[in-house]
PDB file of N, CA and C in Angstrom:
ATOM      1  N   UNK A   1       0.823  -1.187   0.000  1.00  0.00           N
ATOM      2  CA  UNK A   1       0.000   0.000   0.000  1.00  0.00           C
ATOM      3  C   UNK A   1       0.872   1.258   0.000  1.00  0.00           C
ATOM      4  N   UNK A   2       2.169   1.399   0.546  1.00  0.00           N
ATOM      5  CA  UNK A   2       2.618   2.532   1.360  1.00  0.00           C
ATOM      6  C   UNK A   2       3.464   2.657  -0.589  1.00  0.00           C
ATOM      7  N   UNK A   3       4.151   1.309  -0.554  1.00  0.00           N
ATOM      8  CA  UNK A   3       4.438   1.598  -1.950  1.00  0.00           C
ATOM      9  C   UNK A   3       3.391   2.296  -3.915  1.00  0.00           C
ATOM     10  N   UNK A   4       2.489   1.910  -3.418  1.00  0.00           N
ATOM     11  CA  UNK A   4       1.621   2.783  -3.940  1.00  0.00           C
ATOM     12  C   UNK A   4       1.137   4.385  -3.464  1.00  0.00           C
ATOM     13  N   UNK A   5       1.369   4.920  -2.468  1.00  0.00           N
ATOM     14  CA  UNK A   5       0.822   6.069  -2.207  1.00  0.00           C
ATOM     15  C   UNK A   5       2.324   6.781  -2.212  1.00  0.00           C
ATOM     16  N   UNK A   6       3.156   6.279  -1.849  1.00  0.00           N
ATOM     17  CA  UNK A   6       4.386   7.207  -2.125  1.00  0.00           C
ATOM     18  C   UNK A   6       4.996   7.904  -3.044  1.00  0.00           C
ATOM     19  N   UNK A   7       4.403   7.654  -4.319  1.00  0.00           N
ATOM     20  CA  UNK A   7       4.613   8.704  -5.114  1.00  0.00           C
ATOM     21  C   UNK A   7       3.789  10.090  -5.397  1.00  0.00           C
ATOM     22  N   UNK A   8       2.604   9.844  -4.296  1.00  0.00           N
ATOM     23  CA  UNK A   8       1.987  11.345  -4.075  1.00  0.00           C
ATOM     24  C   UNK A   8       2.448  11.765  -2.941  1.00  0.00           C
ATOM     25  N   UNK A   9       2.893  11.090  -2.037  1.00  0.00           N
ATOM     26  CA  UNK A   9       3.262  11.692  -1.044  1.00  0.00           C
ATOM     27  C   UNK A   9       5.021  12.574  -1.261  1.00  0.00           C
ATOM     28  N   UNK A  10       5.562  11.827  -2.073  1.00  0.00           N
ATOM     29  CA  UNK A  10       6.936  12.093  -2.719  1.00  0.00           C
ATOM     30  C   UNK A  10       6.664  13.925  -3.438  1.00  0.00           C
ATOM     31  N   UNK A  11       5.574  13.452  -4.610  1.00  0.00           N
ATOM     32  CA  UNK A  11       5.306  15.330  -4.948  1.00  0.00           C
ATOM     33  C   UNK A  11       4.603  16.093  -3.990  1.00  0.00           C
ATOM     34  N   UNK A  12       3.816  15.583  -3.021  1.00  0.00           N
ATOM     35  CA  UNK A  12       3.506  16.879  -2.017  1.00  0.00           C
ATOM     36  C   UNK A  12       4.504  17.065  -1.604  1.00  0.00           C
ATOM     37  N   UNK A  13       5.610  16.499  -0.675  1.00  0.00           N
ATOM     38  CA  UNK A  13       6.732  16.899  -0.229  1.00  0.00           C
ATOM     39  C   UNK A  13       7.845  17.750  -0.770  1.00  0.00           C
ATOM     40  N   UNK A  14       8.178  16.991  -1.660  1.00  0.00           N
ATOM     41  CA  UNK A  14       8.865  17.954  -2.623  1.00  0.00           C
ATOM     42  C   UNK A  14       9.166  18.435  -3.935  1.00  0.00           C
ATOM     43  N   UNK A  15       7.798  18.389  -4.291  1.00  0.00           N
ATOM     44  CA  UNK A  15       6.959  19.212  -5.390  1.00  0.00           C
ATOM     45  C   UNK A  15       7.046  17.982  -7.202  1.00  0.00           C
ATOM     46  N   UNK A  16       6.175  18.786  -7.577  1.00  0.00           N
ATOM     47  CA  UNK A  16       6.062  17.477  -8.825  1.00  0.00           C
ATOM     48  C   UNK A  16       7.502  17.840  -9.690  1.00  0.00           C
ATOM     49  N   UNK A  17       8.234  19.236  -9.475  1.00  0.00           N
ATOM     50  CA  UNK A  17       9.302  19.240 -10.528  1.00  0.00           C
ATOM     51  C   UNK A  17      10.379  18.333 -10.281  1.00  0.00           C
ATOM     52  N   UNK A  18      10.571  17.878  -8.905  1.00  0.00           N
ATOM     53  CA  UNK A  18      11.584  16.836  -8.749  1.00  0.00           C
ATOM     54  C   UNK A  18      11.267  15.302  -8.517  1.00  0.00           C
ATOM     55  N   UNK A  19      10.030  15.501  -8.535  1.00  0.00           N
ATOM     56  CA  UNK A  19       9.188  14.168  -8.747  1.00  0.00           C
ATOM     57  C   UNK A  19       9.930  12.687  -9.314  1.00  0.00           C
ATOM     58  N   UNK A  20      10.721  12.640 -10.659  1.00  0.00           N
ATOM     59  CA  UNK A  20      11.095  11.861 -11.148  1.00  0.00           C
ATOM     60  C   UNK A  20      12.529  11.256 -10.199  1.00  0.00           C
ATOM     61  N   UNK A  21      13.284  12.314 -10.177  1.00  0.00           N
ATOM     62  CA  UNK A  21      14.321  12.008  -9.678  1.00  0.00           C
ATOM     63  C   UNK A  21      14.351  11.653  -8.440  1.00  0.00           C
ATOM     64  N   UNK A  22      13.462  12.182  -7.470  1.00  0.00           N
ATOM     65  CA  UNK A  22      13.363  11.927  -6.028  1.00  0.00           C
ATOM     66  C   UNK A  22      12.415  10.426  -6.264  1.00  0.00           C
ATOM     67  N   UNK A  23      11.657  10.104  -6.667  1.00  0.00           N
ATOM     68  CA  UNK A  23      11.093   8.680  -6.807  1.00  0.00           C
ATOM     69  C   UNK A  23      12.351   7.462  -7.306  1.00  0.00           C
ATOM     70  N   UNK A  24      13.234   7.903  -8.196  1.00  0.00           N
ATOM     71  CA  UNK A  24      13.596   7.059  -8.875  1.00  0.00           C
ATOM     72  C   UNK A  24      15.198   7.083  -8.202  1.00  0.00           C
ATOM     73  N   UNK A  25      15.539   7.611  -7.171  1.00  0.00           N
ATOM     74  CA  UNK A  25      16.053   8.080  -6.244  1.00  0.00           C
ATOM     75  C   UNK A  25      15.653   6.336  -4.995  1.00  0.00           C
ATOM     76  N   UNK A  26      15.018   6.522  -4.991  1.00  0.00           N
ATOM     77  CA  UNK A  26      13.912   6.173  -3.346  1.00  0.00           C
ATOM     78  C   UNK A  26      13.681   5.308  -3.729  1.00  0.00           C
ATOM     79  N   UNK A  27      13.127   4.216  -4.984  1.00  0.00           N
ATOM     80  CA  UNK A  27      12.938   2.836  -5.638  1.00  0.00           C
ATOM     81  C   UNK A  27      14.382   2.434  -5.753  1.00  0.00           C
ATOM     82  N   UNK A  28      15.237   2.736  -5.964  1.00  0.00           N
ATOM     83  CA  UNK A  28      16.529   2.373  -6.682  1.00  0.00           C
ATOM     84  C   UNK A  28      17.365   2.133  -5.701  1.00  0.00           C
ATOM     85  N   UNK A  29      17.414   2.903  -4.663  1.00  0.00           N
ATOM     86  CA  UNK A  29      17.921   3.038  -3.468  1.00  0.00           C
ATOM     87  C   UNK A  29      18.868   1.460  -2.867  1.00  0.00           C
ATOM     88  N   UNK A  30      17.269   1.095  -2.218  1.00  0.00           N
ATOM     89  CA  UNK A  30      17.436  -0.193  -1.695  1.00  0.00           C
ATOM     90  C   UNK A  30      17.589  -1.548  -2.380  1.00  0.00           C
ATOM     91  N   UNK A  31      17.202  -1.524  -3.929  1.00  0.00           N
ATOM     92  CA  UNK A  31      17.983  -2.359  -4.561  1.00  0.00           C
ATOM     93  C   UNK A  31      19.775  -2.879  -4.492  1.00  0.00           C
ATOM     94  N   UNK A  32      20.309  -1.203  -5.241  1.00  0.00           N
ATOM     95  CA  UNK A  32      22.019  -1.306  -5.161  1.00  0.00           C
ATOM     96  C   UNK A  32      21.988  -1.996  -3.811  1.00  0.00           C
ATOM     97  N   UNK A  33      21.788  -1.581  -2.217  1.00  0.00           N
ATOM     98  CA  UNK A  33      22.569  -1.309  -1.331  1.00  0.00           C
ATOM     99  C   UNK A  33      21.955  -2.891  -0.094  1.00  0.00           C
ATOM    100  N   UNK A  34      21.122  -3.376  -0.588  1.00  0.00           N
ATOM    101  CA  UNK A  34      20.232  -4.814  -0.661  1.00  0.00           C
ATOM    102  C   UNK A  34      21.369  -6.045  -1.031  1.00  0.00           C
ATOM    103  N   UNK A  35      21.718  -5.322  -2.581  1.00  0.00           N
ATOM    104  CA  UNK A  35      22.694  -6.341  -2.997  1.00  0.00           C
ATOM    105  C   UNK A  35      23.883  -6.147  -2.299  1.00  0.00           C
ATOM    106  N   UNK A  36      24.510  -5.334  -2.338  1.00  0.00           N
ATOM    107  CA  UNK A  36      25.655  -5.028  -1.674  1.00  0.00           C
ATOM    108  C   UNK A  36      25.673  -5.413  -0.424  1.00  0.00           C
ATOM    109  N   UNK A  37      24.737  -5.287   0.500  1.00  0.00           N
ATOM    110  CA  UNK A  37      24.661  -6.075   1.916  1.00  0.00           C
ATOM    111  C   UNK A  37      24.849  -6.962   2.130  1.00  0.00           C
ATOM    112  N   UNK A  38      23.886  -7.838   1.066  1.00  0.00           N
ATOM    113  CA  UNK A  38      23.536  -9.393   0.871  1.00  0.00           C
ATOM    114  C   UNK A  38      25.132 -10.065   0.636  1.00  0.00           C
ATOM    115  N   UNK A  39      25.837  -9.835  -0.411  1.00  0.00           N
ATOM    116  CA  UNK A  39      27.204 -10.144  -0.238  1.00  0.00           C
ATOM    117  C   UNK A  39      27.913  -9.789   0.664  1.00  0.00           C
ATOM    118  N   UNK A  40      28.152  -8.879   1.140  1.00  0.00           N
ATOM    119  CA  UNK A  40      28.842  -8.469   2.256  1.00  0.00           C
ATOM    120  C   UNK A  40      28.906  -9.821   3.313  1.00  0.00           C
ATOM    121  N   UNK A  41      27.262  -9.311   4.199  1.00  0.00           N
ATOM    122  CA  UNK A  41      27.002 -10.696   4.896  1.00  0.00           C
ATOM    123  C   UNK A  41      27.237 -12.271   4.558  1.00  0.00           C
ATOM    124  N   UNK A  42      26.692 -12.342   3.747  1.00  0.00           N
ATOM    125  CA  UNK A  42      27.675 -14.015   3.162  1.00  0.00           C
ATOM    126  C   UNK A  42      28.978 -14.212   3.338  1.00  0.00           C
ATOM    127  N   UNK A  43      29.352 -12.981   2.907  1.00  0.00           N
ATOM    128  CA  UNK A  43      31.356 -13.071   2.953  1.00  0.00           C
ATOM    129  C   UNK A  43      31.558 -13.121   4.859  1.00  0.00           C
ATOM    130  N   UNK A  44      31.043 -12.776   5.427  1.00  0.00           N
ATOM    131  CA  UNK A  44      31.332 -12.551   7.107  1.00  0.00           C
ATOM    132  C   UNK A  44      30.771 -13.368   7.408  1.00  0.00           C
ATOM    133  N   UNK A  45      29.632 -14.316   7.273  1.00  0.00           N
ATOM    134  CA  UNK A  45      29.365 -15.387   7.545  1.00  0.00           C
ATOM    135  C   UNK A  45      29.960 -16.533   7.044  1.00  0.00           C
ATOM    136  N   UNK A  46      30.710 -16.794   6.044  1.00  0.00           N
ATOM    137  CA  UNK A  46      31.615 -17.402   5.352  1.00  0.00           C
ATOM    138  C   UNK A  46      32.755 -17.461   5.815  1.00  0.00           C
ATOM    139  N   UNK A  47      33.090 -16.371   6.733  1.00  0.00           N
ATOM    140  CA  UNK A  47      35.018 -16.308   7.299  1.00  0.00           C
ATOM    141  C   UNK A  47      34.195 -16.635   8.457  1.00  0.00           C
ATOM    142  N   UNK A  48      33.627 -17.091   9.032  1.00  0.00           N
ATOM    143  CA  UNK A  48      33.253 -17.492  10.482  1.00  0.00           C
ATOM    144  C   UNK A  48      32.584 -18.854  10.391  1.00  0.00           C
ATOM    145  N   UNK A  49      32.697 -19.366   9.296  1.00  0.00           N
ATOM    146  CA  UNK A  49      31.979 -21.004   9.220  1.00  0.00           C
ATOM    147  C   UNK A  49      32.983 -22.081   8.935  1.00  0.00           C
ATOM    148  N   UNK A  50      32.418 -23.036   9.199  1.00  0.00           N
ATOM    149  CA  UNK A  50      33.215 -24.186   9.147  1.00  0.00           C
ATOM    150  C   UNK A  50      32.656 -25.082   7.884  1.00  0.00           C
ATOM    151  N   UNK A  51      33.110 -25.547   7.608  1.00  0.00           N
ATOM    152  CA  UNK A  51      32.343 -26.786   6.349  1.00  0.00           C
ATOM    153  C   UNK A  51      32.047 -28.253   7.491  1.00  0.00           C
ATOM    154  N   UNK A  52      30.779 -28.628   7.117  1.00  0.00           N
ATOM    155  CA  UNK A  52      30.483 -29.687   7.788  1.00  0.00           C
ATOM    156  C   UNK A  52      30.171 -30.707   7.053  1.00  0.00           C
ATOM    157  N   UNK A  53      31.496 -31.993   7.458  1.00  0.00           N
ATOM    158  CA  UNK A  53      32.200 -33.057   6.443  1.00  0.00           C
ATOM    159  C   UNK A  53      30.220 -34.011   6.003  1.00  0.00           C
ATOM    160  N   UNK A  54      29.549 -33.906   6.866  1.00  0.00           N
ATOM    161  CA  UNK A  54      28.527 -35.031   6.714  1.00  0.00           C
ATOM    162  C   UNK A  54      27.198 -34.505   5.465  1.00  0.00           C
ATOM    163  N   UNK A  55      27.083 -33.458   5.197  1.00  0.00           N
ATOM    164  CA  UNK A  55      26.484 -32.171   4.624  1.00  0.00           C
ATOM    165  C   UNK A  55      26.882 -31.833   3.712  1.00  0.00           C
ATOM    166  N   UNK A  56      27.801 -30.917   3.911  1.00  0.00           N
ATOM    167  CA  UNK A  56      28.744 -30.187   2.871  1.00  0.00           C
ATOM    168  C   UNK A  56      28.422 -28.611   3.077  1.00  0.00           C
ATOM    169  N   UNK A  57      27.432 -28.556   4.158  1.00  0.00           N
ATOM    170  CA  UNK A  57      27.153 -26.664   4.286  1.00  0.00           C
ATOM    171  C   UNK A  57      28.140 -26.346   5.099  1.00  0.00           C
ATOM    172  N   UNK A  58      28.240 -25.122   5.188  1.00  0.00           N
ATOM    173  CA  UNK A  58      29.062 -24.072   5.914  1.00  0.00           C
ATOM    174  C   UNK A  58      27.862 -23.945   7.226  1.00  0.00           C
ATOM    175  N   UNK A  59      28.593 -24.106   8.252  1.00  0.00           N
ATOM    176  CA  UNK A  59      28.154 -23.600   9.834  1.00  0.00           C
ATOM    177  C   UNK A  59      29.185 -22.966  10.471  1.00  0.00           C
ATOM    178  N   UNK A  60      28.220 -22.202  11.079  1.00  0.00           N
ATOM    179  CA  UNK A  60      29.033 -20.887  11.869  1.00  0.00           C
ATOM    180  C   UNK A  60      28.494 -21.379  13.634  1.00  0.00           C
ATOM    181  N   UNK A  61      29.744 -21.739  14.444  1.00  0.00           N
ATOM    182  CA  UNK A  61      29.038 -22.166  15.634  1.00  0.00           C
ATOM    183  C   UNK A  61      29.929 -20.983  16.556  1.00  0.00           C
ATOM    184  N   UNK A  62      30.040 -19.607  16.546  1.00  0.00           N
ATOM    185  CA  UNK A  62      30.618 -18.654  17.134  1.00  0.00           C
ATOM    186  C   UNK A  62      29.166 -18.450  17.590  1.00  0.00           C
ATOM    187  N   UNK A  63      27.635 -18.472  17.215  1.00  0.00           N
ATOM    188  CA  UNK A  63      27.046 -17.847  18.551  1.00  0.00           C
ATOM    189  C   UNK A  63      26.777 -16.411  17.512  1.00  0.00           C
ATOM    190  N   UNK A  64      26.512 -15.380  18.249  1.00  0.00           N
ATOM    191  CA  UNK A  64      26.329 -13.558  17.547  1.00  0.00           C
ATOM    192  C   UNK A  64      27.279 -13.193  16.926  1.00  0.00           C
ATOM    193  N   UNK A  65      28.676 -14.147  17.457  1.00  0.00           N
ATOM    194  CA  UNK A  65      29.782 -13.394  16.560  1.00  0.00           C
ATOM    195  C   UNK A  65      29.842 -13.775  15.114  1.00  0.00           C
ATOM    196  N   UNK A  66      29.358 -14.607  14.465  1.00  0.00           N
ATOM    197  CA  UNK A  66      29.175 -14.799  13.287  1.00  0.00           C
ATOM    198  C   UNK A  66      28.494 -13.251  12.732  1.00  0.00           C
ATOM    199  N   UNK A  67      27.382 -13.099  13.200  1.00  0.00           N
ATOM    200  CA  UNK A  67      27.510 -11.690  12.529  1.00  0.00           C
ATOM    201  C   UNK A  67      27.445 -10.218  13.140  1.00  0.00           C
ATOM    202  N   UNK A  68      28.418 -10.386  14.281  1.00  0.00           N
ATOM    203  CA  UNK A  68      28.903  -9.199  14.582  1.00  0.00           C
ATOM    204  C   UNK A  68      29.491  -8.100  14.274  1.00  0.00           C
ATOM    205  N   UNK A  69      30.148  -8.494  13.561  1.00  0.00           N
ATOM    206  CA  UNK A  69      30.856  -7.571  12.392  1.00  0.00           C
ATOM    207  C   UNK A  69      29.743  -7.293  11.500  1.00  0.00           C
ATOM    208  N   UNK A  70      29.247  -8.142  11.172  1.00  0.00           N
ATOM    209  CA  UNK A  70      27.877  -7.205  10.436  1.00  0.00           C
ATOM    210  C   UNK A  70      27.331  -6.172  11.019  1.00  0.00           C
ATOM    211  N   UNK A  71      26.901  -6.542  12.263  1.00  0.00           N
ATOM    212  CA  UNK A  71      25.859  -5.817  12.916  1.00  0.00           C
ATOM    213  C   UNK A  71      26.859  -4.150  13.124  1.00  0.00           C
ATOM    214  N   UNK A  72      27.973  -4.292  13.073  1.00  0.00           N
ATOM    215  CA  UNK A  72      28.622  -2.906  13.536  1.00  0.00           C
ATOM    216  C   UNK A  72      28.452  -2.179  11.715  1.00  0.00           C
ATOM    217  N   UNK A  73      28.968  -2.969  11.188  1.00  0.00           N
ATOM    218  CA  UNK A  73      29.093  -2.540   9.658  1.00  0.00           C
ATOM    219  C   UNK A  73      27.460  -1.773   9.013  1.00  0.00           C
ATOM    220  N   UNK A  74      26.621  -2.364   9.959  1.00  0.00           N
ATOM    221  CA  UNK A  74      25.466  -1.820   9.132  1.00  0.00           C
ATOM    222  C   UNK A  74      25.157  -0.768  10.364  1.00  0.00           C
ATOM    223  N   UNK A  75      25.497  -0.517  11.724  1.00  0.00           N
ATOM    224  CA  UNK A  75      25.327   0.737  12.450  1.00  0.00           C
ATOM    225  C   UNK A  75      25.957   1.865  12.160  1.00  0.00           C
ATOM    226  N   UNK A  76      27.809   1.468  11.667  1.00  0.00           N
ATOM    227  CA  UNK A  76      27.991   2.592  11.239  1.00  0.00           C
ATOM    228  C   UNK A  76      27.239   3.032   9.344  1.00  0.00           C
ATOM    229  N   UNK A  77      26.871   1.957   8.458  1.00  0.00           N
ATOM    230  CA  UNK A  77      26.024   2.185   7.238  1.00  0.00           C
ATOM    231  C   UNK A  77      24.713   3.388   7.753  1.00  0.00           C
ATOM    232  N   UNK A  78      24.143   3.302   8.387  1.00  0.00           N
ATOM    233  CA  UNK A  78      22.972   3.794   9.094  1.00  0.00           C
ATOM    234  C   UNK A  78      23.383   4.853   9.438  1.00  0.00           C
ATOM    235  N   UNK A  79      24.205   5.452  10.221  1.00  0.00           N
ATOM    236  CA  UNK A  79      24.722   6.240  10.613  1.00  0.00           C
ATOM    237  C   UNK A  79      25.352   7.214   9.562  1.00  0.00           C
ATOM    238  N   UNK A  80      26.156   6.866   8.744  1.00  0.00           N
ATOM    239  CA  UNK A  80      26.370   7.744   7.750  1.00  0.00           C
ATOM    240  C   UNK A  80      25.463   7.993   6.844  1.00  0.00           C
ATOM    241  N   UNK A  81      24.428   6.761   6.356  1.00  0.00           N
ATOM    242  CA  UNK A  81      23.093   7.961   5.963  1.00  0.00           C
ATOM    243  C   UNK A  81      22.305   8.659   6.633  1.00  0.00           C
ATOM    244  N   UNK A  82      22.430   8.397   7.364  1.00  0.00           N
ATOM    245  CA  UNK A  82      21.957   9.127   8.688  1.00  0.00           C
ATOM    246  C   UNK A  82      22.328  10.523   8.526  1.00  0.00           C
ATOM    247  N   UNK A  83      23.779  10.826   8.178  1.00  0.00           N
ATOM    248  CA  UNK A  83      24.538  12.240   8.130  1.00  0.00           C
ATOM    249  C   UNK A  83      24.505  12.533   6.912  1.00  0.00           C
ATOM    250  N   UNK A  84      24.342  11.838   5.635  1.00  0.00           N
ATOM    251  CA  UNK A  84      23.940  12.649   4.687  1.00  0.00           C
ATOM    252  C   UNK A  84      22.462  12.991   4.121  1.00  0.00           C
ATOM    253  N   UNK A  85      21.645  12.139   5.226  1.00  0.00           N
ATOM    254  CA  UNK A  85      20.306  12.794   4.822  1.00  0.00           C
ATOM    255  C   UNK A  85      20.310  14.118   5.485  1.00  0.00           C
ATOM    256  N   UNK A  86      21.052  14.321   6.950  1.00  0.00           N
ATOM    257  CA  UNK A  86      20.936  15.111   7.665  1.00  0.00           C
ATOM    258  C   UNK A  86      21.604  16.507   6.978  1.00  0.00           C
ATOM    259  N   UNK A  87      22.871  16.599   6.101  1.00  0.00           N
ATOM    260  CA  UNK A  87      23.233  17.229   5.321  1.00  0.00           C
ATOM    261  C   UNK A  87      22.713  17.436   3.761  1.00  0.00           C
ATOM    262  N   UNK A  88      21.827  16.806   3.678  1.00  0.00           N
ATOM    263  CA  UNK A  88      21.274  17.402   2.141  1.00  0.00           C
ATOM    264  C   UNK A  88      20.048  18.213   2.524  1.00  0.00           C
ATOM    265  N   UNK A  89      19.350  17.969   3.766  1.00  0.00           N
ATOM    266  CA  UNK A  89      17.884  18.655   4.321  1.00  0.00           C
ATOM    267  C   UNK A  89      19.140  19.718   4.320  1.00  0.00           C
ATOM    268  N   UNK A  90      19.998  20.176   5.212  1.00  0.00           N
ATOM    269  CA  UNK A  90      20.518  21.640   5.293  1.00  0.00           C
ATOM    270  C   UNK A  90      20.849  22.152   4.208  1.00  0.00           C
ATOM    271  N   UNK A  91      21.889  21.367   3.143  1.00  0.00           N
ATOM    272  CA  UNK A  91      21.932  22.097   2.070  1.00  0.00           C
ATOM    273  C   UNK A  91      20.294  22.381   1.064  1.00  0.00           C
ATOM    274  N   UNK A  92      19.997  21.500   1.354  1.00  0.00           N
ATOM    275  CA  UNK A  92      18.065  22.097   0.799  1.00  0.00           C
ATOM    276  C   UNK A  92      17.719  23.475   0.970  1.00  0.00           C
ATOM    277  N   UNK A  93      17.716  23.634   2.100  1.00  0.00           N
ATOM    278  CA  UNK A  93      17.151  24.879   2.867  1.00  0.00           C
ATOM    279  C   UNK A  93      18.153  25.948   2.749  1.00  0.00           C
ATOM    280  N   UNK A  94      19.552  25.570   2.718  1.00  0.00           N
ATOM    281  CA  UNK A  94      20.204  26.449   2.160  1.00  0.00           C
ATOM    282  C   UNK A  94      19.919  27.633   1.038  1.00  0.00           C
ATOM    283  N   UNK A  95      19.817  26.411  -0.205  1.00  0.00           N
ATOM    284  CA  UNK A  95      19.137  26.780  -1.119  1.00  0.00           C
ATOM    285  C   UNK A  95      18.148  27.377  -1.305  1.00  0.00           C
ATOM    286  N   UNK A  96      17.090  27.130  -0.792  1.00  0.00           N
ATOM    287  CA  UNK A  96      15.747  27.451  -0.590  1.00  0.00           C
ATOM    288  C   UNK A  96      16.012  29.096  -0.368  1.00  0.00           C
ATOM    289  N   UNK A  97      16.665  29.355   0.875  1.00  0.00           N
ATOM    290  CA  UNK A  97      16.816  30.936   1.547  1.00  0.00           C
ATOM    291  C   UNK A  97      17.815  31.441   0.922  1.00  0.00           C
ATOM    292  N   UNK A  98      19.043  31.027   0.316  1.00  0.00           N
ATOM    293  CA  UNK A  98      19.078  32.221  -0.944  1.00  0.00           C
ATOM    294  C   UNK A  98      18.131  32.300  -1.986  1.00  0.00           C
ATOM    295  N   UNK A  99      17.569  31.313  -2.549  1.00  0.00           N
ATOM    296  CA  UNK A  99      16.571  32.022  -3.515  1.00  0.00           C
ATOM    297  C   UNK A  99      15.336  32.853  -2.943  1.00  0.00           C
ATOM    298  N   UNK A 100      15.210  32.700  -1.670  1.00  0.00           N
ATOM    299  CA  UNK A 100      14.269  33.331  -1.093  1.00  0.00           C
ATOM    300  C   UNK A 100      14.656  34.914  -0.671  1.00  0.00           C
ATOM    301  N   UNK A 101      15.900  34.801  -0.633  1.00  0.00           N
ATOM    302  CA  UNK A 101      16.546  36.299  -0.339  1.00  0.00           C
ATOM    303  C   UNK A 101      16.405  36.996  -2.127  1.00  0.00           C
ATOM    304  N   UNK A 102      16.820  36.214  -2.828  1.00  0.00           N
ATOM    305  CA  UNK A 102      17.158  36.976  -4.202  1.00  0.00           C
ATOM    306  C   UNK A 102      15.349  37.465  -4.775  1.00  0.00           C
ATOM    307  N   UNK A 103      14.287  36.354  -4.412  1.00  0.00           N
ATOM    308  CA  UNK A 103      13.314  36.981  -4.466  1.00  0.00           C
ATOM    309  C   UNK A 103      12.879  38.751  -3.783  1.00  0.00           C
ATOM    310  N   UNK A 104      13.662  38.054  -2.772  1.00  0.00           N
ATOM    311  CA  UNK A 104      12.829  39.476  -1.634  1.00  0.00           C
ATOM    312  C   UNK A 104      13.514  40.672  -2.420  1.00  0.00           C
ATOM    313  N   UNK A 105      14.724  40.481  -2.271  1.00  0.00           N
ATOM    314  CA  UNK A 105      15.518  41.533  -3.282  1.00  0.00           C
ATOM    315  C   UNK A 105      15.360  41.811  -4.303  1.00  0.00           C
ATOM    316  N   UNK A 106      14.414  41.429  -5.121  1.00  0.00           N
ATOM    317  CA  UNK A 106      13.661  41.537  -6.591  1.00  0.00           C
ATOM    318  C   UNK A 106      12.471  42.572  -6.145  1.00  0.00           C
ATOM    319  N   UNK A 107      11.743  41.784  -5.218  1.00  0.00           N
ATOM    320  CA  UNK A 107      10.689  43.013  -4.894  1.00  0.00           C
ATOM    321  C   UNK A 107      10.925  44.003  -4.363  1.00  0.00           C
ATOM    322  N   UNK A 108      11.912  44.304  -3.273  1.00  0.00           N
ATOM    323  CA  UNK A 108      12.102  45.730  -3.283  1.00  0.00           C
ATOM    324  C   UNK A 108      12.747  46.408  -4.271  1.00  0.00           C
ATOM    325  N   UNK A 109      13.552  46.324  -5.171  1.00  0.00           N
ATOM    326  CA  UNK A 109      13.896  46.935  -5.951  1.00  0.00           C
ATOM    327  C   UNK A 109      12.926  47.151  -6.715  1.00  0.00           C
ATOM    328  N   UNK A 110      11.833  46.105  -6.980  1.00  0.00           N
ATOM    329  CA  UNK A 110      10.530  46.922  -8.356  1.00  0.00           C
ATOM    330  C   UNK A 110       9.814  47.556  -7.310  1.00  0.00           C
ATOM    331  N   UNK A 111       9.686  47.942  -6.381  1.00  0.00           N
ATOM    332  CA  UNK A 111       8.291  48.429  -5.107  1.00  0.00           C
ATOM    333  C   UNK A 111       9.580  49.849  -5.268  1.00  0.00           C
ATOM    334  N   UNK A 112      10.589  50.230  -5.191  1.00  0.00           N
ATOM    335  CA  UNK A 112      12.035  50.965  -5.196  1.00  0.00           C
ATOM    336  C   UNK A 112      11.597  51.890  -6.256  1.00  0.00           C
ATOM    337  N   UNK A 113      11.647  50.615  -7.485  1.00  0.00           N
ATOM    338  CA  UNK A 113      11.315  51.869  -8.688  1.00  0.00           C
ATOM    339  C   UNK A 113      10.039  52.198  -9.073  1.00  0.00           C
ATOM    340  N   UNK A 114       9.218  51.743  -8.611  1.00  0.00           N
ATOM    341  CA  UNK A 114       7.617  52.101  -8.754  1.00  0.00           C
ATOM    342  C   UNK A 114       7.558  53.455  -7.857  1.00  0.00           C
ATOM    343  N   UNK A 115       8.242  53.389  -6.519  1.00  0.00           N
ATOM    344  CA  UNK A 115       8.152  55.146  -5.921  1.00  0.00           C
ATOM    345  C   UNK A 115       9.177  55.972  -6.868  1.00  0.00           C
ATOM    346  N   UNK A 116       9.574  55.424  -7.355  1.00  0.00           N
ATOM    347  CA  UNK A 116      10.508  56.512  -7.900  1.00  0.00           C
ATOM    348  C   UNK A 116      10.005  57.273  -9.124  1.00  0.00           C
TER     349      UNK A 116
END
């Protein structure tokens, strides 16, 4: 459901002109970084397993530490998007208030030359 309504909720937020890119942004996202995990974890669960002669699978009998190193690898992952979502909202607004200054400064100068 949420995946169906999110692309109106995507242009109320931040408007239909960036619509494409911010959707296709936000679908795409968790694909790359899905896969990239997914290997990651295999490989760290893989240096912590044993091959078991009766089977032939890989077991990991360390307990949490099998994927401990994961678990740090994806706090600090989290964390640094964490800081660049937190840095693109500022540079947003950045943006936003100089163009909002260069507006204001447009109107007084025509309100400027209209008394004049």
């Amino acid at each position: 459901m949420l995946f169906g309504v999110y692309p109106s909720i995507v242009a109320h937020t931040f408007g239909v002109k960036g619509l494409s890119q911010n959707w296709g942004t936000m679908t795409i996202a968790p694909v790359l970084s899905g896969n990239i995990f997914n290997l990651i974890y295999g490989k760290i669960y893989d240096n912590h397993s044993i091959l078991d002669d009766k089977t032939g699978d890989l077991l990991c009998l360390d307990g949490k530490a099998c994927y401990e190193s994961a678990f740090w690898m994806t706090l600090g992952a989290s964390v640094g998007a964490l800081g660049l979502c937190l840095w693109s909202i500022w540079h947003e607004n950045r943006i936003h208030r100089a163009g909002k200054r260069k507006e204001i400064g447009k109107r007084k100068q025509s309100v400027a030359d209209v008394d004049e």
